[in-house]
Each structure stands twice: as C-alpha cells, then as structure tokens.
Protein backbone atom coordinates (compact mmCIF):
# COMPACT_ATOMS: atom_id res chain seq x y z
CA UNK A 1 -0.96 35.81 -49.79
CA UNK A 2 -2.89 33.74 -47.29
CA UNK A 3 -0.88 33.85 -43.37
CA UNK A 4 -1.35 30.87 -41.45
CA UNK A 5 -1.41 31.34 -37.88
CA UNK A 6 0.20 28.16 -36.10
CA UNK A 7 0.13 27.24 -32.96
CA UNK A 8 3.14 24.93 -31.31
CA UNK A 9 2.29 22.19 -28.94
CA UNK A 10 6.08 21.22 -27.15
CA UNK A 11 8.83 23.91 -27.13
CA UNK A 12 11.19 21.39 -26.65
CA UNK A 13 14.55 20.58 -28.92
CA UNK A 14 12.57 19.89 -32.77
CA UNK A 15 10.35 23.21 -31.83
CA UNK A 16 14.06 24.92 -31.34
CA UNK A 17 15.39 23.52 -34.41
CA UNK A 18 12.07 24.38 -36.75
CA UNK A 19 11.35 27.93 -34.85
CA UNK A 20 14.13 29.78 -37.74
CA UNK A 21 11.49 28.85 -40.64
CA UNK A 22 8.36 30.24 -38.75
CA UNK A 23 9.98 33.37 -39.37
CA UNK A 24 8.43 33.19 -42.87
CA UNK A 25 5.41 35.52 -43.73
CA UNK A 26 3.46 33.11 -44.89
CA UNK A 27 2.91 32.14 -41.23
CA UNK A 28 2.42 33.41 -38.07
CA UNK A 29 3.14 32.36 -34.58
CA UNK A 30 -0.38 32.63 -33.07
CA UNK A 31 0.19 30.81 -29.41
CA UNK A 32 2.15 27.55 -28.16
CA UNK A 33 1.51 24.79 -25.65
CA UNK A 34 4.19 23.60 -23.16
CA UNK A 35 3.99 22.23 -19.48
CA UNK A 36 7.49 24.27 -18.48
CA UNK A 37 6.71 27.67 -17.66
CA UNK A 38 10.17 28.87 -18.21
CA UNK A 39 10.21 27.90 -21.85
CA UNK A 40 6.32 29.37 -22.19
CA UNK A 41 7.64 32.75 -20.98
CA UNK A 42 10.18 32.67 -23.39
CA UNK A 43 7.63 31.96 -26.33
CA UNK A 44 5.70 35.03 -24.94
CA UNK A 45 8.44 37.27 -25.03
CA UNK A 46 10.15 36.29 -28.31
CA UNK A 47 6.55 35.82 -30.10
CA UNK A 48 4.32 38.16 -28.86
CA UNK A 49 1.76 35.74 -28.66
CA UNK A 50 0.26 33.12 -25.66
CA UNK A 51 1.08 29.97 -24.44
CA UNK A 52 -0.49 27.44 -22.62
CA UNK A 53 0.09 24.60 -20.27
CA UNK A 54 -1.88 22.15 -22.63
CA UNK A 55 -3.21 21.64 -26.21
CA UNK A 56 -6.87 21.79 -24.79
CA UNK A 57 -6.27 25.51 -23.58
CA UNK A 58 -4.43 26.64 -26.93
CA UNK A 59 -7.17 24.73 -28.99
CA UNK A 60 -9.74 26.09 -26.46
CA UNK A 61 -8.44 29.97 -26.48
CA UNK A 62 -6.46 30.57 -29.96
CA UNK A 63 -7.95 31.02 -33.18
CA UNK A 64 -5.59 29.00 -35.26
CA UNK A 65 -5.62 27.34 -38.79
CA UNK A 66 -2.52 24.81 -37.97
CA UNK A 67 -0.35 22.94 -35.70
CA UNK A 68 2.73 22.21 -35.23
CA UNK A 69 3.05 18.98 -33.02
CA UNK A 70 6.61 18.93 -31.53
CA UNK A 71 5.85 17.17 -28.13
CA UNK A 72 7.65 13.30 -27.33
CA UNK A 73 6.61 10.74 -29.93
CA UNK A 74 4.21 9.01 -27.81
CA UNK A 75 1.72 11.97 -27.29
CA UNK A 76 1.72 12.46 -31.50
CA UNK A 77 -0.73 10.58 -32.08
CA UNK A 78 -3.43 11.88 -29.21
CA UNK A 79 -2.71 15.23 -29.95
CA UNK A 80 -3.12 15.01 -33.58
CA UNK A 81 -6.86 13.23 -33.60
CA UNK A 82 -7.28 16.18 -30.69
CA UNK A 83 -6.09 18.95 -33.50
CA UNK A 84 -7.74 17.10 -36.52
CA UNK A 85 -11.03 16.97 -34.18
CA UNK A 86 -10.86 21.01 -33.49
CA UNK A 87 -10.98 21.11 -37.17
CA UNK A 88 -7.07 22.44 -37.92
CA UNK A 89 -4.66 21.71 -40.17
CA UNK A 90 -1.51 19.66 -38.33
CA UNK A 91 2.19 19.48 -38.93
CA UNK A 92 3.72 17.08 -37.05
CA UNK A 93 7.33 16.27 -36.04
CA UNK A 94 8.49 12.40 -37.61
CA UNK A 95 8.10 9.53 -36.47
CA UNK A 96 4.60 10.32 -37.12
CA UNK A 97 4.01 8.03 -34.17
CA UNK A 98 4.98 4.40 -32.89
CA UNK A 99 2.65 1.90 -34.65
CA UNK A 100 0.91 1.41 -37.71
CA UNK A 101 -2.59 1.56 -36.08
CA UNK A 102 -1.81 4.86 -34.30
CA UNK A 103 -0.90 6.46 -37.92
CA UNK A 104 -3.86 5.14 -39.03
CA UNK A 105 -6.03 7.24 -36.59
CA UNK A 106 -4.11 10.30 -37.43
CA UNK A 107 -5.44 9.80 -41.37
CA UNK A 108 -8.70 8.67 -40.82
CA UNK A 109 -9.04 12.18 -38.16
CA UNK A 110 -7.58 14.47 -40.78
CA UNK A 111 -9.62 12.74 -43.32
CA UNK A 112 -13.06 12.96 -41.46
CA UNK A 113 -12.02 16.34 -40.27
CA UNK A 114 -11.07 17.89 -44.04
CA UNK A 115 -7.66 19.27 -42.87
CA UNK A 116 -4.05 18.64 -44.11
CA UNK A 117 -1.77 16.27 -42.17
CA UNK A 118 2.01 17.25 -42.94
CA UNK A 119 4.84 15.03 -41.45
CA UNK A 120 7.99 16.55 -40.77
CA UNK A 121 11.35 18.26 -40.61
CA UNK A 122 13.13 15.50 -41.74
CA UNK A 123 15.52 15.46 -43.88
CA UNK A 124 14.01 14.34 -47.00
CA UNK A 125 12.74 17.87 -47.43
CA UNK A 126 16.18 19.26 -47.40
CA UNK A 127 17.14 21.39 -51.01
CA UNK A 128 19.76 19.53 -52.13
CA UNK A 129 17.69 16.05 -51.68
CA UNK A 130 14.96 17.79 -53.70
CA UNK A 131 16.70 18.95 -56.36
CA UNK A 132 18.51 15.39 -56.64
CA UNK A 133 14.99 14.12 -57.12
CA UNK A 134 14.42 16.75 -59.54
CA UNK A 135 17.59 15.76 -61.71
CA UNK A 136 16.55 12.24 -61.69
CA UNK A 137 13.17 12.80 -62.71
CA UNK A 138 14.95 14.75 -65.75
CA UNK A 139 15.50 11.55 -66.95
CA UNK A 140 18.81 12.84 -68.38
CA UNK A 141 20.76 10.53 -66.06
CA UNK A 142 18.56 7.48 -66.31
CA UNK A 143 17.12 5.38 -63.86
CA UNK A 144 18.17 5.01 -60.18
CA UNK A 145 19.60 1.51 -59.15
CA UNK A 146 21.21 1.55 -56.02
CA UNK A 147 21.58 4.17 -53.02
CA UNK A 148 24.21 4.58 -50.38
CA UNK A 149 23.09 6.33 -47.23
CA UNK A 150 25.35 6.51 -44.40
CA UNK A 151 26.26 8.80 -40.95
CA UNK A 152 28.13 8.62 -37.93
CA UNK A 153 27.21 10.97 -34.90
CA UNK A 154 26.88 11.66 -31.31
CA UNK A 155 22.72 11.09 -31.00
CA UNK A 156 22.92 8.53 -28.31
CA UNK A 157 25.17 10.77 -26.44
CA UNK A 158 23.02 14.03 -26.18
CA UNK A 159 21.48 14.73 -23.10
CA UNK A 160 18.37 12.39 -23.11
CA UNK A 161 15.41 12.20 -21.03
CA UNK A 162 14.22 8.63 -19.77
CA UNK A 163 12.15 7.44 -22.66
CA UNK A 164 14.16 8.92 -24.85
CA UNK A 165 16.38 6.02 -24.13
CA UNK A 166 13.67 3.55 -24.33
CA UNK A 167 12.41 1.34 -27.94
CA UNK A 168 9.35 1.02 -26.14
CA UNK A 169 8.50 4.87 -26.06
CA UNK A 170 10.52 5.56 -29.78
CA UNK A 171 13.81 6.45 -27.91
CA UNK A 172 16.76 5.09 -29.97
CA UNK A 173 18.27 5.61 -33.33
CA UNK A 174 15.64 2.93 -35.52
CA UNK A 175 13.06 5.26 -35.19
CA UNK A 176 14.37 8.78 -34.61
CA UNK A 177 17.25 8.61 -37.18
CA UNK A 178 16.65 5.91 -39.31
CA UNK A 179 12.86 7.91 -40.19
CA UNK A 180 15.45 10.72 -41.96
CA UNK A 181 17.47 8.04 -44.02
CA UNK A 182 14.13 5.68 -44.77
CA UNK A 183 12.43 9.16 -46.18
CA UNK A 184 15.10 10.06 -47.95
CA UNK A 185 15.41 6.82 -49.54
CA UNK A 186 12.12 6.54 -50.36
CA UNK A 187 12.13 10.15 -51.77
CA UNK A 188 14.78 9.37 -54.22
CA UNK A 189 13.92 5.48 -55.03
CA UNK A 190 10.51 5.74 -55.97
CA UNK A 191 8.61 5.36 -52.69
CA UNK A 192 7.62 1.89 -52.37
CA UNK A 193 9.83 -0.68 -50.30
CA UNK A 194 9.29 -4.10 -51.26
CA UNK A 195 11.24 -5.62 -48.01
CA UNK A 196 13.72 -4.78 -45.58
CA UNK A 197 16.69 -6.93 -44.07
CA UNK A 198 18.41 -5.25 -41.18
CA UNK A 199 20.29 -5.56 -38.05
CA UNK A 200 20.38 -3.30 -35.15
CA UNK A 201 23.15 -2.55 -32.49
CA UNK A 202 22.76 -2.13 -28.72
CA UNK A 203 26.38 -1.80 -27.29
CA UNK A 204 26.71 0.68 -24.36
CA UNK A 205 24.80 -1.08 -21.36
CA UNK A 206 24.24 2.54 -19.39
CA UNK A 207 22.74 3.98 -22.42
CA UNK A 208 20.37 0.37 -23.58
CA UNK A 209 18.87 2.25 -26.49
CA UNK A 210 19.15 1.38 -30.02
CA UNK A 211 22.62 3.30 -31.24
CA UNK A 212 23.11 1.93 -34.71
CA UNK A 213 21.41 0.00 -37.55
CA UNK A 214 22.54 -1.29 -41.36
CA UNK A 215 19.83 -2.17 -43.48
CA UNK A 216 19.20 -3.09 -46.73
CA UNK A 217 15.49 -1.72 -48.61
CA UNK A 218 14.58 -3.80 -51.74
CA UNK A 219 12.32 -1.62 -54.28
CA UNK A 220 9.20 -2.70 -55.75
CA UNK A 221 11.52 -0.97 -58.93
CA UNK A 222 14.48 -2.72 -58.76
CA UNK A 223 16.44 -0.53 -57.01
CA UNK A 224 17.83 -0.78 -53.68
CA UNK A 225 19.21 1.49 -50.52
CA UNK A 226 21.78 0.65 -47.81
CA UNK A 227 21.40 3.10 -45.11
CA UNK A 228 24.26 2.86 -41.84
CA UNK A 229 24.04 5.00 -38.98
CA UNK A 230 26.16 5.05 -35.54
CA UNK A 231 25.12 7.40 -32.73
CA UNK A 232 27.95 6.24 -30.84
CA UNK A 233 30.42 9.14 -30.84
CA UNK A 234 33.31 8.14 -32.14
CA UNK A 235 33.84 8.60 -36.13
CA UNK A 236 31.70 11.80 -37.19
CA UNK A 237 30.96 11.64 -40.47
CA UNK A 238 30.77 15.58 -40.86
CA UNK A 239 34.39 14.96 -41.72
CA UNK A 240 33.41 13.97 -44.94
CA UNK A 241 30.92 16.72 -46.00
CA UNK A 242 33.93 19.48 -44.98
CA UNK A 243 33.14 19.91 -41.15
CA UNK A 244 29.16 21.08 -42.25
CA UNK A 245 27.15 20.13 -39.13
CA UNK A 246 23.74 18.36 -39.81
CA UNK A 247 22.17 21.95 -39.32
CA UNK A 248 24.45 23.70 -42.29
CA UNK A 249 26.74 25.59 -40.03
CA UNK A 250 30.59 24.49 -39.50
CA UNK A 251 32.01 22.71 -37.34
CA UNK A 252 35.30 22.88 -35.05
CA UNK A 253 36.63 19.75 -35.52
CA UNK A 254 38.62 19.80 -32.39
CA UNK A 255 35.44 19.51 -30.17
CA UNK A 256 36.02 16.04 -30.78
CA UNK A 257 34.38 13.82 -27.50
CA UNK A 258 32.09 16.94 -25.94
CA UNK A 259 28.72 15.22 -26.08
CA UNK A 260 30.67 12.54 -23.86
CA UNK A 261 32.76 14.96 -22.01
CA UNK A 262 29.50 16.79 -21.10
CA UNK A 263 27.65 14.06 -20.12
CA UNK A 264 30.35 12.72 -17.39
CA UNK A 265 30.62 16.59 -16.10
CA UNK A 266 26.68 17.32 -15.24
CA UNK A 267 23.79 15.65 -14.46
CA UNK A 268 21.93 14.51 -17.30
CA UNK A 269 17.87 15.59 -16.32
CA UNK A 270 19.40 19.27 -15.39
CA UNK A 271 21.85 19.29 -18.97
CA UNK A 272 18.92 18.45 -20.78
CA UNK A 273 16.51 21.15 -18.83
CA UNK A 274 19.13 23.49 -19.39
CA UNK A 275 19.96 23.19 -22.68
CA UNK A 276 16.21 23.17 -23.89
CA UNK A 277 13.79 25.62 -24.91
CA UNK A 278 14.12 28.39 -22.07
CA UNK A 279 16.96 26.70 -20.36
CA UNK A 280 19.08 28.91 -19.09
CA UNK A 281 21.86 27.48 -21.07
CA UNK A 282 19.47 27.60 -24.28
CA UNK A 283 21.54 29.06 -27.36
CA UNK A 284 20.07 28.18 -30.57
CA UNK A 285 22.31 28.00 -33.68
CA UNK A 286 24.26 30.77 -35.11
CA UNK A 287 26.29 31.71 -38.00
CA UNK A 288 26.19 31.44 -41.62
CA UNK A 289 24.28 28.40 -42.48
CA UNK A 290 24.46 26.22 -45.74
CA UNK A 291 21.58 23.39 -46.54
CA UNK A 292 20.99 21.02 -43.94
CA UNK A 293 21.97 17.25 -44.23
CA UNK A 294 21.88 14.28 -43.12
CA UNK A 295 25.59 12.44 -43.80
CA UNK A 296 27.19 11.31 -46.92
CA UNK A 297 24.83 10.11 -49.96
CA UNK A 298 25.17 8.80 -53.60
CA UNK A 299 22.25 8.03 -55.49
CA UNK A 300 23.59 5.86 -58.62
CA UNK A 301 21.79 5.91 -61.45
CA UNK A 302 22.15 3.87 -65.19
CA UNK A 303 24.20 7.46 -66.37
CA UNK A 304 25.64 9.27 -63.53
CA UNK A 305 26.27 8.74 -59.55
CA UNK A 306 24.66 11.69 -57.67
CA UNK A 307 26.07 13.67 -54.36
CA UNK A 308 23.96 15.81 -52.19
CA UNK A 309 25.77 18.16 -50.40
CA UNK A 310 25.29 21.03 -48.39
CA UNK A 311 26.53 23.76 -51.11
CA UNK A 312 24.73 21.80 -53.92
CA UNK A 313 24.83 18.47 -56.29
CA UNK A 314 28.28 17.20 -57.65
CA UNK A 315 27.13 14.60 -60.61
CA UNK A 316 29.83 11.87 -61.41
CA UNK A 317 28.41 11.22 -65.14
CA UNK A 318 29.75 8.90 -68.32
CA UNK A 319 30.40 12.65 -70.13
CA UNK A 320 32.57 14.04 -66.98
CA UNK A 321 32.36 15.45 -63.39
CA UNK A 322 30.49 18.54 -62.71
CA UNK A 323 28.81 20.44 -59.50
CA UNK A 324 25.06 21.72 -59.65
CA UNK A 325 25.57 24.90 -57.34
CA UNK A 326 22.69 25.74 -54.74
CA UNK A 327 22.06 29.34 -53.44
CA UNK A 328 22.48 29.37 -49.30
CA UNK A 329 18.56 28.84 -47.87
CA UNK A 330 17.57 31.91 -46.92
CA UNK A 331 15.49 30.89 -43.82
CA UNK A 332 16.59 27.06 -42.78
CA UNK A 333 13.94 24.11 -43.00
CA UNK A 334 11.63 26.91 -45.79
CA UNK A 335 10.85 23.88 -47.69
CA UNK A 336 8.54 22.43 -45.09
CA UNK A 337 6.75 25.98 -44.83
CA UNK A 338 6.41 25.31 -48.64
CA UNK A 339 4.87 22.30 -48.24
CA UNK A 340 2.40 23.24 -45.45
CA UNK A 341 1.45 26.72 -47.13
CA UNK A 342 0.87 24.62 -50.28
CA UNK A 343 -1.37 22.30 -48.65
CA UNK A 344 -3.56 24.58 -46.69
CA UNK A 345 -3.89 27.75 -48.62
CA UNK A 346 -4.07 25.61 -52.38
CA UNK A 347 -4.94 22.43 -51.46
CA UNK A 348 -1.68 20.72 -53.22
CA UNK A 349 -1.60 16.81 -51.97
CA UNK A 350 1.60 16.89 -49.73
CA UNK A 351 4.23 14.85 -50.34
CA UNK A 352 5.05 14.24 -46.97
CA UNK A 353 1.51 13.04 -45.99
CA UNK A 354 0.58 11.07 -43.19
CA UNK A 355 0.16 7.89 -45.59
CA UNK A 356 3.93 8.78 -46.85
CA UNK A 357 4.92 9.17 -43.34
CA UNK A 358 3.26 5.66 -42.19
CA UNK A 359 4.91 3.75 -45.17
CA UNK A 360 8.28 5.18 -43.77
CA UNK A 361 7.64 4.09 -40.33
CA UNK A 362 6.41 0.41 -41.35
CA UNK A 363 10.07 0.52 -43.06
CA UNK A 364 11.84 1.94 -39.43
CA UNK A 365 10.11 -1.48 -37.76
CA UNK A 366 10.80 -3.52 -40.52
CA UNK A 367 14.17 -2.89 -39.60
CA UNK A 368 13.80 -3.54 -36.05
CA UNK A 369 11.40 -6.61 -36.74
CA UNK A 370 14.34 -8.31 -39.18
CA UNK A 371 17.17 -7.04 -36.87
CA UNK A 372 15.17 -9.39 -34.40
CA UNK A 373 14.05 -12.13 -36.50
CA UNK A 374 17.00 -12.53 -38.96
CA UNK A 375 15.16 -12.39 -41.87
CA UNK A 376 13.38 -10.56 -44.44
CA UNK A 377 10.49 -8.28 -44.14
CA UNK A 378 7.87 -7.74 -46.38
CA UNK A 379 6.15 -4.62 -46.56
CA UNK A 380 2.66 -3.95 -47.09
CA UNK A 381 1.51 -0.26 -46.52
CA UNK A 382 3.88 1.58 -48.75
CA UNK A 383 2.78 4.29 -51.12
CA UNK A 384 4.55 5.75 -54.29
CA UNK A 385 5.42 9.80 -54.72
CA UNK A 386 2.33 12.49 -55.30
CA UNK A 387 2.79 14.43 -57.81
C-alpha cells in the first residue's frame, strides 16, 4: 500500500475538522504551514513532524507527495498554482476559490504540472449521500425528478474573523454553505445545472454577510433541486435528524442560543483565536460519532423518495417503507482519503475534481448573480459525474 505524506498549509477550523481522517495509514502527516506559532507547536507535538510559517518553507524543506490547502478562501487559489508548480498532488478545502478564472488557473497548473487536484470535505462525500447515489444508479427506483435540500444553523453566528464576514473575500453563507448543498445536488441529480433562480438574505446589520439563500437548480435532465439554508440561529434543523450535529455526534438540545450567548460574552478576534487550532480553548470533537450531514434531504425519484441520514437510507417506495442501515465510519471524513489515495496512488479520475468543483461554484454565484438580478441564470461550465 502506497503512504502519502501530506503536508497542511492553514491549521485553522477545516484543518481541525479534517485532521480525524489523516489518521488513516494510507497517509502520513509529513509537515504543515501556519503563520500562528501556537497552533504550529501544537502540530509538532501531536504529529511528530515540522511546520512552517509559509507554504514556500514547507514546499522548500519537506519532501511531500500532497497538500492539503486549508488556509482562507482567497489564498486557494495562489497556493494551489504554488503546490501544482512544486510538482504535488493538492487537496483543497471548497469553495475551490472565488471566481471562475481563478479555478481555471488551478486546472490548467495541475494539468501542466501532471498532479491530481481534489476539492473538498464537503458534504457531498459524506456515506450516506454516496450510497443514495449508489441506490439510484441501481436503477431499481427509477429516475430522480426533484430534490429537497434544506438546513437551519448558527454559521453566521460563530466566531468570525473580518473577511469572513465579507461577499467580497467568500465570507457568507452563498459560498461557504451553499458549495455543500450545490455538490450534493449535483452529486445526486446528474451533475449538470441548466440555470439557477435564487434569492439571498442579508438581515442582521452588525453581521452584513450573506446568512441565508433559497434557490431553485433546473437540470439539463429534467430534474430539479430546492436547496434553503438559514445561518441565523434560531430554528436548528438538527431537530429533525434526532439532535445529530452536522459532525455525527449528538447534540444537547438545551444549548439552545450559545453561539449568540457567546458572542455577546467575549470578544470576537480573541473567541475565535481561542477556539482555533492551538487556542487555548481548542477542544476538537468527541464522542461516538455517526455519518456526517448536512440537514434534512429527500431525493424523489419516479419509484421511491430517498432520506439520507446519519445512521443510513430510509426509502419511502410504491412496495413499502424500509431503512438501508449504514455501519458507524470508522475514522470521520475516510471517504475523501478514498478519493485522494485513489487519485494519486491509481490514477482514478476524481469525482470531486477541480472542473467538478468549478461547475459547483459557477452554481454558488449563479445564486448570488439571480438573487441580485431577479432572474434566471444560465449556466455554462458545468460538467456531468466521472465514472
């Protein structure tokens, strides 16, 4: 079995989040990049390996085969081409970037360079997604039709730095949430999005960002997706997948109000700082985990409507009701290690490619671009499944 030895550039929150599936032996934790030297130390002594202040030293001093991009969106696309250019493999966090003609550069560099560009977590690579899309491609249930996507949660009230906050720099919940629901979308209704009519709320005038969207995706197939999301802390629709947090583990639902409750107690630079990567208030998830999610979901196809959840499939067909079980994940988020382990040591086309990853964003800015406009948007870059 080929080890890849990955380097991490940004030991922030998505390098937190991912850091459970490195523990896989198909790869190895060969050095990280981060400007904080608290959360470098940290690496060092969990990992046994270097870190960095920059890319340029990690490219410059590791030998690696991959890496992992988790920095803010608008260094993605830089540090890719950089990665691409050093001739490794990269893995980076979604949104693949902010425009169209920055995930263009990030192809064309992996292309010229001969290495594999992987986009991701999101949650499109979750199990039970994939083994929805494996049902439907059974055929047994017939064709897909319509999708119903929607989620309710406290993103826009997590500590936040500056540009996090901003459209401009990606901040908001078009492109950081909406590129989990547009993948998964995409995943299960064929891939290409023939338009996209949306509209986008703003409400909370000390926190400007984008904080929830409704849009409707037309399929080159027929089929269409309505995808709703609200980062506004209020409703949380965990309630409806039995209190199992976005990350599989439970959740008490008395905390109700503690991402705003938190916020109005501390500063908001130092709650973020703290809670990070080598923070001293840094605690990374515990407990028995199930599948990761990302909100209520019901694919409906000709035959049968068909759940996700985080314990497995329930399937509301013409013959009856009936659950498709799932086994816990042993390591969280092993699916993308799949993917990226496929890609590098076999050469499998990934799925979640960079030219997959670029037709999702075009449908994230479609839905900013209509939300603006107040009309339809056609799409032009979109790209079917690999298989």
């Amino acid at each position: 079995m080929r080890k890849i030895n990955l380097g991490a550039v940004g030991l922030g929150r998505a390098f937190s989040l991912m850091a459970p599936a490195f523990a896989d032996p198909r790869v190895s934790l060969a050095g990280a990049a981060d400007p904080r030297p608290e959360a470098r130390r940290l690496f060092e002594r969990e990992h046994g390996a270097p870190a960095f202040a920059s890319l340029e030293e990690l490219l410059g001093h590791q030998p690696l085969d991959a890496v992992y991009i988790a920095t803010p969106h608008r260094l993605h696309a830089g540090q890719a081409c950089l990665a691409a250019a050093h001739g490794k493999h990269v893995l980076v966090e979604k949104p693949m970037a902010l425009s169209l003609d920055e995930c263009r550069s990030m192809i064309e560099a992996a292309r010229k360079a001969g290495v594999q560009l992987v986009v991701g977590h999101s949650h499109s690579f979750d199990a039970p997604i994939l083994e929805t899309k494996k049902l439907i491609d059974s055929g047994q249930y017939g064709a897909v039709r319509m999708i119903t996507a929607l989620y309710f949660t406290d993103f826009l009230y997590r500590p936040r730095r500056p540009e996090e906050l901003d459209a401009a720099l990606g901040g908001g919940a078009v492109l950081n949430q909406g590129a989990h629901q547009v993948d998964i979308a995409r995943l299960l209704g064929g891939g290409r999005v023939k338009s996209v009519r949306a509209q986008v709320g703003a409400w909370d005038r000390e926190r400007p960002a984008e904080g929830a969207y409704c849009a409707l995706l037309e399929f080159e197939n027929g089929a269409f997706a309505s995808l709703v999301y609200s980062g506004y802390a209020h409703f949380d629709a965990d309630e409806l997948s039995d209190w199992v947090s976005e990350l599989g583990l439970r959740k008490d639902p008395e905390r109700y109000g503690a991402a705003r409750k938190a916020l109005r107690e501390a500063d908001e630079a130092q709650l973020k700082d703290q809670r990070s990567y080598g923070g001293p208030g840094f605690a990374p998830g515990s407990g028995k985990r199930l599948h990761e999610h990302f909100g209520p979901l019901i694919v409906s196809c000709e035959k049968a409507d068909l759940r996700p959840l985080p314990t497995g499939i329930a399937i509301y067909a013409d013959d009856g009701k009936r659950f498709h079980p799932l086994a816990p994940p042993a390591l969280p988020r092993a699916e993308v290690i799949d993917e990226l382990h496929a890609a590098i040591a076999h050469g499998r086309p990934a799925l979640h490619s960079g030219e997959w990853a670029m037709a999702t964003l075009e449908a994230c800015l479609a839905i900013r671009r209509s939300a603006h406009e107040g009309k339809d948007i056609p799409l032009e870059n979109q790209t079917g499944l690999r298989t």
